[in-house]
Every structure is written in structure tokens, then in C-alpha cells.
Protein backbone atom coordinates (compact mmCIF):
# COMPACT_ATOMS: atom_id res chain seq x y z
CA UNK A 1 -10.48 15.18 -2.40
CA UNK A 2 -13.21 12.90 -1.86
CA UNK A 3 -13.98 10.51 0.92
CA UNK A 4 -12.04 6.92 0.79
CA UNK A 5 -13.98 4.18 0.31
CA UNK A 6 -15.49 1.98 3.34
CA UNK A 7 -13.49 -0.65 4.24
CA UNK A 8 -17.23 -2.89 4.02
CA UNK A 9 -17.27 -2.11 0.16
CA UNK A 10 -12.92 -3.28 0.19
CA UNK A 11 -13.73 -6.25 1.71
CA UNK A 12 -16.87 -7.19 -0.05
CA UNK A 13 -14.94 -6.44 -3.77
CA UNK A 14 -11.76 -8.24 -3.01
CA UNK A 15 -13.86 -11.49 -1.45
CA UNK A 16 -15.39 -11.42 -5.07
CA UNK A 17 -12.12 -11.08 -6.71
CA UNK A 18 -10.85 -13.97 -3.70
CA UNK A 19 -14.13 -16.15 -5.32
CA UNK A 20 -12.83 -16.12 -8.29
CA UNK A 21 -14.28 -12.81 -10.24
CA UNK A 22 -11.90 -10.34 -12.12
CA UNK A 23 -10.96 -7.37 -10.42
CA UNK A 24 -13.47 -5.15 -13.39
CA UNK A 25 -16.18 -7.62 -12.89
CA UNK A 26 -15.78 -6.84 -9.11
CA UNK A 27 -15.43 -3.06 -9.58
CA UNK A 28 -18.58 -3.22 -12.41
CA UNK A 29 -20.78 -5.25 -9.69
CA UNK A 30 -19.38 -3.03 -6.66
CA UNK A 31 -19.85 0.26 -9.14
CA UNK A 32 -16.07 1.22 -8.33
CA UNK A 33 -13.37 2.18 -11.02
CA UNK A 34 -11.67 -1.11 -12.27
CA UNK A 35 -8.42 0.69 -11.50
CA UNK A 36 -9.44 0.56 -7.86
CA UNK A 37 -10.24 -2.67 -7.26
CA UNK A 38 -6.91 -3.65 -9.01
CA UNK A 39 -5.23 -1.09 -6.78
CA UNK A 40 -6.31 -3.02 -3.58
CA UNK A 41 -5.44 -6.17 -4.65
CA UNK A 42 -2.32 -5.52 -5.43
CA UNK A 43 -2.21 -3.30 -2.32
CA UNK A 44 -3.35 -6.74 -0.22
CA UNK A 45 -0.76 -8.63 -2.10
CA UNK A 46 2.16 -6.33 -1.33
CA UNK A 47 1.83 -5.18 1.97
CA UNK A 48 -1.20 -7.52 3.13
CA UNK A 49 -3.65 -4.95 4.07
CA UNK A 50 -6.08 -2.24 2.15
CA UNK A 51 -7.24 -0.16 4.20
CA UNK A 52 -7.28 3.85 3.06
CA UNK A 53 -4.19 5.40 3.21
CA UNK A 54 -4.00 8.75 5.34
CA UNK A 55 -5.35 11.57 3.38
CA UNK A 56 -4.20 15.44 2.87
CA UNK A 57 -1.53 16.71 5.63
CA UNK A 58 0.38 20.03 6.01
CA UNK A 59 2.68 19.67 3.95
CA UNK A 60 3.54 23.58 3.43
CA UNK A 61 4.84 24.02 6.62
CA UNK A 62 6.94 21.15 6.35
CA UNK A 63 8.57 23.08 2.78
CA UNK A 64 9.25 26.23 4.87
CA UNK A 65 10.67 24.10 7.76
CA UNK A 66 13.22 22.86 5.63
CA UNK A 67 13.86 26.33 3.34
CA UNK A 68 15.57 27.59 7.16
């Protein structure tokens, strides 16, 4: 899994999209998926931040945890 994106390129896309430009002509000026853009704008409108959500996690252990 890749790095997330930096918040500077979140905020710079979705003040475009706050301007007035479409979430894909955002994500083609910002060279981002369209399906990302739209996913932090609707991520901003629903819970009113977009920052990157925490990545990876052990979630093995947590399987044999419960298997006991």
C-alpha cells in the first residue's frame, strides 16, 4: 500500500472544487484519480474533515485473540 496523499495536495484540490471546479477537473489539474477527489469531498461533507485515514494494523493477532 502506497503512501496517502499530503494533506497540501487535499486542501489545494477541494479549494478548487470549493471555487467552483468539478471534482475530475480538480483531480485532472491536481493529477489525482477523479474517484479521489470525489472521495474527500464527500468525506469533508460527512464527517467535516479529510485527512488520511490510519493505514495497515495487526489485524491477525486480533483474529487469533478472538478464535480463544
Amino acid at each position: 500500500m502506497g503512501k496517502p496523499l499530503s494533506m497540501d495536495l487535499r486542501s489545494r484540490a477541494l479549494a478548487a472544487v470549493d471555487e467552483g471546479l468539478s471534482c475530475r477537473a480538480a483531480a485532472r489539474r491536481f493529477g489525482v484519480a477523479a474517484s479521489t477527489v470525489i472521495r474527500w469531498h464527500d468525506q469533508r461533507r460527512n464527517t467535516g474533515g479529510y485527512a488520511a485515514k490510519p493505514q495497515g494494523g495487526d489485524t491477525r493477532s486480533r483474529r487469533i485473540e478472538s478464535h480463544r
